[in-house]
PDB file of N, CA and C in Angstrom:
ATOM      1  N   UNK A   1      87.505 101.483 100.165  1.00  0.00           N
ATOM      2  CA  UNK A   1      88.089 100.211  99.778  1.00  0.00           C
ATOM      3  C   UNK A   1      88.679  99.566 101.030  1.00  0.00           C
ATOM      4  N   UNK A   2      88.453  98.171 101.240  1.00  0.00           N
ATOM      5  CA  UNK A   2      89.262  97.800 102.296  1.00  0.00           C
ATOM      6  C   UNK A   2      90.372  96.885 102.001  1.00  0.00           C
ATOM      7  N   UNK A   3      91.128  95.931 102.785  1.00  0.00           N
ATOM      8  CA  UNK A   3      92.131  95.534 102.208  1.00  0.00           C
ATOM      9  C   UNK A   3      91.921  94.490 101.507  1.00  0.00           C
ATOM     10  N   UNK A   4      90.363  93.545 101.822  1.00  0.00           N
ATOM     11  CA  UNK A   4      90.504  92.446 100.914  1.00  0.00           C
ATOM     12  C   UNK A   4      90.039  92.588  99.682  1.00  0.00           C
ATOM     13  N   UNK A   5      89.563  93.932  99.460  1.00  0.00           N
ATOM     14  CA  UNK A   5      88.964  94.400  97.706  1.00  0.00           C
ATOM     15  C   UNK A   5      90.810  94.983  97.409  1.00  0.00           C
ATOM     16  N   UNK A   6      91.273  95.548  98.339  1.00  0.00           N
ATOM     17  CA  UNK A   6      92.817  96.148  97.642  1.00  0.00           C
ATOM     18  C   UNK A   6      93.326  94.942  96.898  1.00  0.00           C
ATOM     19  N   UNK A   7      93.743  93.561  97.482  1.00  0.00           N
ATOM     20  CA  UNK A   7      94.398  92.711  97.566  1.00  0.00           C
ATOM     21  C   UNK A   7      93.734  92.203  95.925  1.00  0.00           C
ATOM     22  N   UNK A   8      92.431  92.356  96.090  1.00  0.00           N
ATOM     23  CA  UNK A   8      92.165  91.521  94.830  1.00  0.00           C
ATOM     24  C   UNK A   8      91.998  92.326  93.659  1.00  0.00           C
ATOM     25  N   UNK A   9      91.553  93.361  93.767  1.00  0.00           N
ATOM     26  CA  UNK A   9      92.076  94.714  92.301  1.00  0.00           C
ATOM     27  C   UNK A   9      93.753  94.663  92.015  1.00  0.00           C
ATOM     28  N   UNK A  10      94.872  94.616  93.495  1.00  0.00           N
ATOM     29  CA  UNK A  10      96.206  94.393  92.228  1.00  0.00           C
ATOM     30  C   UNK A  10      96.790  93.065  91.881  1.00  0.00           C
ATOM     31  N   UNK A  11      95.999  91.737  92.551  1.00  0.00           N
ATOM     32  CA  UNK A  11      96.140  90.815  91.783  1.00  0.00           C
ATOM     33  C   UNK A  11      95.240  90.818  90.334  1.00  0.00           C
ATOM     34  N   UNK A  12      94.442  91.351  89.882  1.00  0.00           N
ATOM     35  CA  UNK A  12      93.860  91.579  89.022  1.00  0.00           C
ATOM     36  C   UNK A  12      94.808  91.910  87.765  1.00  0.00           C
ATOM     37  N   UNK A  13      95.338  93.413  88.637  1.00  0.00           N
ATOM     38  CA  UNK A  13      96.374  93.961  87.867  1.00  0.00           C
ATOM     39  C   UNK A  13      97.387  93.630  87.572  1.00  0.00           C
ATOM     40  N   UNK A  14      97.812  92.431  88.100  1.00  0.00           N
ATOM     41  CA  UNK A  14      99.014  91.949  87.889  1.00  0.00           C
ATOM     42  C   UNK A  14     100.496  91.867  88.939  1.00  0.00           C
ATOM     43  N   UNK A  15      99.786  92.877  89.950  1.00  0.00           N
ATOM     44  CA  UNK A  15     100.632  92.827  90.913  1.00  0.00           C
ATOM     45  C   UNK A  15     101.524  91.837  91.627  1.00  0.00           C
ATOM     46  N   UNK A  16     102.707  91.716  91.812  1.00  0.00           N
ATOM     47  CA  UNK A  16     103.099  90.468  92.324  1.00  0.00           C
ATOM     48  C   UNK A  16     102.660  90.412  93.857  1.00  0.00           C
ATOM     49  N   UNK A  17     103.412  89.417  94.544  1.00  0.00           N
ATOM     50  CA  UNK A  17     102.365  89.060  95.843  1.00  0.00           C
ATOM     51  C   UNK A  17     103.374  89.814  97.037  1.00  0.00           C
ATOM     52  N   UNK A  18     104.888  90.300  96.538  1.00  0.00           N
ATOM     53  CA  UNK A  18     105.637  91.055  97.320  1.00  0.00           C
ATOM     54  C   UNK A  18     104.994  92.751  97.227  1.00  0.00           C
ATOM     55  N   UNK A  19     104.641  93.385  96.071  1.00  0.00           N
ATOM     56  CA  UNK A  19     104.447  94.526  96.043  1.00  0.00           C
ATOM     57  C   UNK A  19     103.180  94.715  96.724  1.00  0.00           C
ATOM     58  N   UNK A  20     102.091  93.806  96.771  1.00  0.00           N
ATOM     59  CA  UNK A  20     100.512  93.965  97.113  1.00  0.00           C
ATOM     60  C   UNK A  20     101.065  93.679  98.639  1.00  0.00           C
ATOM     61  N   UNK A  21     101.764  93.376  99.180  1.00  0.00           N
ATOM     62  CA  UNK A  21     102.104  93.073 100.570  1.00  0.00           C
ATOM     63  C   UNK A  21     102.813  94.355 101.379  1.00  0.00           C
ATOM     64  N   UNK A  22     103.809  95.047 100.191  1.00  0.00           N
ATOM     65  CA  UNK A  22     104.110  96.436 100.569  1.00  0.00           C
ATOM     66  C   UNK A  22     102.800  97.623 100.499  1.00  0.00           C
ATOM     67  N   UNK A  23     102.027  97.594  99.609  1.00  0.00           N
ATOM     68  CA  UNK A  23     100.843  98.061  99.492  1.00  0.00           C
ATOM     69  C   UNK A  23      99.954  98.235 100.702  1.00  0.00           C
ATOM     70  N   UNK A  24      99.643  97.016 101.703  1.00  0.00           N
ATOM     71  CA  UNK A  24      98.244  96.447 102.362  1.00  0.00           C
ATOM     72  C   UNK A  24      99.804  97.377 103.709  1.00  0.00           C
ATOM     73  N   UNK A  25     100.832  97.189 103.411  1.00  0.00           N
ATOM     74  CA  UNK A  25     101.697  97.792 104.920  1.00  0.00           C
ATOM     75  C   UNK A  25     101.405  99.422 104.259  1.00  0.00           C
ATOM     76  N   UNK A  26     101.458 100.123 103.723  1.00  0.00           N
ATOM     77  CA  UNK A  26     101.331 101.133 103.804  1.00  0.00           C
ATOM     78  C   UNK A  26      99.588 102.040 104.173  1.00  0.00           C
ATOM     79  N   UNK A  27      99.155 100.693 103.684  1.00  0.00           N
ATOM     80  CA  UNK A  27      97.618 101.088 103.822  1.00  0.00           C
ATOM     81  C   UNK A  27      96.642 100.977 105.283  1.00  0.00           C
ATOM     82  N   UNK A  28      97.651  99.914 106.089  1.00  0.00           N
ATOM     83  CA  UNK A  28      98.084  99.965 107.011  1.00  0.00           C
ATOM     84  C   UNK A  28      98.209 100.835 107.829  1.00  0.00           C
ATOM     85  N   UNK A  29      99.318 101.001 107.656  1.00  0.00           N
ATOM     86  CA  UNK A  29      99.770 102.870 108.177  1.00  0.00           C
ATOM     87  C   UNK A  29      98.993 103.391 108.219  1.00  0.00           C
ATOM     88  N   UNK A  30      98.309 104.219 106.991  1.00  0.00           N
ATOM     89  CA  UNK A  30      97.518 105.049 106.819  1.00  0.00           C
ATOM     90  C   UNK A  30      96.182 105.193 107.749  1.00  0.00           C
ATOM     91  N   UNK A  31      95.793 103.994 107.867  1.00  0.00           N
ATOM     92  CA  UNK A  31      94.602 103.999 108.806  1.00  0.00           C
ATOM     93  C   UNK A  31      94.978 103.704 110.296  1.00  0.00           C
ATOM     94  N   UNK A  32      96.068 103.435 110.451  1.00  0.00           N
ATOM     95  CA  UNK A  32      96.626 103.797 111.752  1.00  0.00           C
ATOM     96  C   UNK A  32      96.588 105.177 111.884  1.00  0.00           C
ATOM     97  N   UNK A  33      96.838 106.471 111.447  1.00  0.00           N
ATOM     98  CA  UNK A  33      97.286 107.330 111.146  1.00  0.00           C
ATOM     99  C   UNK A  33      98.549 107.875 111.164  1.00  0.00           C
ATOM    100  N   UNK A  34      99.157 106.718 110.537  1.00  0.00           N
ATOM    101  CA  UNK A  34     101.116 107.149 110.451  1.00  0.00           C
ATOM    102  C   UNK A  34     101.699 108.261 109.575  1.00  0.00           C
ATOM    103  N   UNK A  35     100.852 108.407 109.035  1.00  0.00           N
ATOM    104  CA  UNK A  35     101.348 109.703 108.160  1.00  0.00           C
ATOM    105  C   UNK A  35     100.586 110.876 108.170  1.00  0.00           C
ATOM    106  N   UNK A  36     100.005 111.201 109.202  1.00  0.00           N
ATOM    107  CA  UNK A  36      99.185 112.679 109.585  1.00  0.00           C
ATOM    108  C   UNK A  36     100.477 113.267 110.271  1.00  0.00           C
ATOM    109  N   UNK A  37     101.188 112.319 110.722  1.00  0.00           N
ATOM    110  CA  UNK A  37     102.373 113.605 111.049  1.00  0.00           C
ATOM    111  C   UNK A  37     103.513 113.776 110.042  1.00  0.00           C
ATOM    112  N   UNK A  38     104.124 115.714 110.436  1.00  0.00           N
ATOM    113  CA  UNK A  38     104.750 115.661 109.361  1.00  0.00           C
ATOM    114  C   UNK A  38     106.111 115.877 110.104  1.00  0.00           C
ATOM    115  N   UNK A  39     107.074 115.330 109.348  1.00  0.00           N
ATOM    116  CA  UNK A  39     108.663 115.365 110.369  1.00  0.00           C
ATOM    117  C   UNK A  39     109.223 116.441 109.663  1.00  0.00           C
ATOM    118  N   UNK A  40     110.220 117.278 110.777  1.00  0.00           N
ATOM    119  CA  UNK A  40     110.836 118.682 109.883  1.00  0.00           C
ATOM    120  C   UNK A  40     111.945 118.487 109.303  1.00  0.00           C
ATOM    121  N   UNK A  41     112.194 117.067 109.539  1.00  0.00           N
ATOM    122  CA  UNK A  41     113.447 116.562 109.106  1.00  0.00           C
ATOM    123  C   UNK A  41     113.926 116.697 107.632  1.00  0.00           C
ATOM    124  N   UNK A  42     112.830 116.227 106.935  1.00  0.00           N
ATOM    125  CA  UNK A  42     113.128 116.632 105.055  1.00  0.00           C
ATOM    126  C   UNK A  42     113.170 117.867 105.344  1.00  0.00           C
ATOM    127  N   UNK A  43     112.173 118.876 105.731  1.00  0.00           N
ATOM    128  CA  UNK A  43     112.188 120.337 105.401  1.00  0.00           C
ATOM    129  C   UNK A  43     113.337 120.951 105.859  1.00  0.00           C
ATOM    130  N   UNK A  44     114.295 120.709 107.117  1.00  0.00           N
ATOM    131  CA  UNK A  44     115.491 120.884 107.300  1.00  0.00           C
ATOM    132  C   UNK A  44     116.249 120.373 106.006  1.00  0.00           C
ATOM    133  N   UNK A  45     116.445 119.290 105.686  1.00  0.00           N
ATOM    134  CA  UNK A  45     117.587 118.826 104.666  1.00  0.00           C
ATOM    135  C   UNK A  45     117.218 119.227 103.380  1.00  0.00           C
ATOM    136  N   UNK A  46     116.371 119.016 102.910  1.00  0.00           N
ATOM    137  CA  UNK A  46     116.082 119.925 101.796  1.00  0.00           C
ATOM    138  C   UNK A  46     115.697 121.173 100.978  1.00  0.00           C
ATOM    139  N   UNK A  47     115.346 121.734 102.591  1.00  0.00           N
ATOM    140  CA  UNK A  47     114.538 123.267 102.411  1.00  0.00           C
ATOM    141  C   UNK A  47     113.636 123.283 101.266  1.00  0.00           C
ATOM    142  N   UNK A  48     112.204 122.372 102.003  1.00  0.00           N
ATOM    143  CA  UNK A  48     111.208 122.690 100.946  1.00  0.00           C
ATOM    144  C   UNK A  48     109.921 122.696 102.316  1.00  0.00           C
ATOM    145  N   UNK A  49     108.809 123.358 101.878  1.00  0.00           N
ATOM    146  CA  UNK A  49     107.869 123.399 102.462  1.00  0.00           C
ATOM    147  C   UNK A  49     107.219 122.321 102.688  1.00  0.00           C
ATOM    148  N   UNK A  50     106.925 121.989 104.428  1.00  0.00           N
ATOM    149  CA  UNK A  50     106.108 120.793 105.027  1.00  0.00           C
ATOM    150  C   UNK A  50     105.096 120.987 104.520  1.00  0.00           C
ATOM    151  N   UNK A  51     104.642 119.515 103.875  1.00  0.00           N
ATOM    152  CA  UNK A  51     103.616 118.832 103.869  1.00  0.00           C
ATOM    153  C   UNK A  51     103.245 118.064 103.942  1.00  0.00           C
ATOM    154  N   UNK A  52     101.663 117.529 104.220  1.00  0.00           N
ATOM    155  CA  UNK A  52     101.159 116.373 105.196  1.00  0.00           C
ATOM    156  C   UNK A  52     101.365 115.159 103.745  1.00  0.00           C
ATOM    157  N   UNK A  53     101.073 113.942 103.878  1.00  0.00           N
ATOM    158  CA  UNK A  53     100.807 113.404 102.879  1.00  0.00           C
ATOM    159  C   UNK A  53      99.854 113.362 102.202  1.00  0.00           C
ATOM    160  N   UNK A  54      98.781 113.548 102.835  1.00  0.00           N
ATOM    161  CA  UNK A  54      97.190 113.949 101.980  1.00  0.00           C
ATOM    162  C   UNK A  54      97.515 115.002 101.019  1.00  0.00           C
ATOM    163  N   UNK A  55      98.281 115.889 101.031  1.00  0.00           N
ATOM    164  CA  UNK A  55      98.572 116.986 100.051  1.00  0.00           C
ATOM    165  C   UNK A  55      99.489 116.941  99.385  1.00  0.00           C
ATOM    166  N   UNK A  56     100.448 115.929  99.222  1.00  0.00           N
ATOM    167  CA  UNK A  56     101.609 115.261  98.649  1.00  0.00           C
ATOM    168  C   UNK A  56     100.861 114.391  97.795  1.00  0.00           C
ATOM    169  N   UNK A  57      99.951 113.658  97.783  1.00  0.00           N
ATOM    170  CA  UNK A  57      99.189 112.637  97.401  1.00  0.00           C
ATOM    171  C   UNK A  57      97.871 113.145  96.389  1.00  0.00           C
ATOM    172  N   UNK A  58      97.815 114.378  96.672  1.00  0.00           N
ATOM    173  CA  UNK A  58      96.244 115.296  95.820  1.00  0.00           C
ATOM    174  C   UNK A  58      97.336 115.607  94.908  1.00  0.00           C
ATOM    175  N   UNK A  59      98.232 116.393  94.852  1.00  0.00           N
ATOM    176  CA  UNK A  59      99.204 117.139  93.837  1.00  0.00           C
ATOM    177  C   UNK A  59      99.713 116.106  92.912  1.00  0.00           C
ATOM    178  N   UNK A  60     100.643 115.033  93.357  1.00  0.00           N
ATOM    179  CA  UNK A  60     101.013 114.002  92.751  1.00  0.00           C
ATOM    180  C   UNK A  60      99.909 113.160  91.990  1.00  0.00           C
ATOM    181  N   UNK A  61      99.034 112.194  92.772  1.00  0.00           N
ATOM    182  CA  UNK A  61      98.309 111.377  91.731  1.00  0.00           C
ATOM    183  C   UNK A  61      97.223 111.778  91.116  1.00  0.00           C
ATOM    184  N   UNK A  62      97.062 112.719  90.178  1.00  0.00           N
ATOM    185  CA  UNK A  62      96.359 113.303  89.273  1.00  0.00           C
ATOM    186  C   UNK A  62      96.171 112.851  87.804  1.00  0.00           C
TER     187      UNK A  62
END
């Protein structure tokens, strides 16, 4: 999917034009590769096991 099919599936959905704008920035990211790294910072403060977001993202949206 790229961003101008993203843009027009969550206006479809109903999305407002602030959330599809937070959307296209995270998607963003992603293909930058901003989130292949993982910071130890949560795993310090929370003491839970690092993980990347690709595996945060398989577990969760199911």
């Amino acid at each position: 999917m790229n961003e101008g099919e993203m843009q027009v599936d969550a206006r479809k959905a109903g999305a407002p034009e602030g959330a599809i704008a937070v959307m296209l920035g995270y998607y963003r990211a992603a293909q930058a590769g901003e989130f292949t790294v993982v910071d130890r910072t949560l795993h310090k403060i929370l003491d839970r096991a690092l993980e990347t977001m690709c595996l945060f993202l398989n577990r969760n949206l199911r």
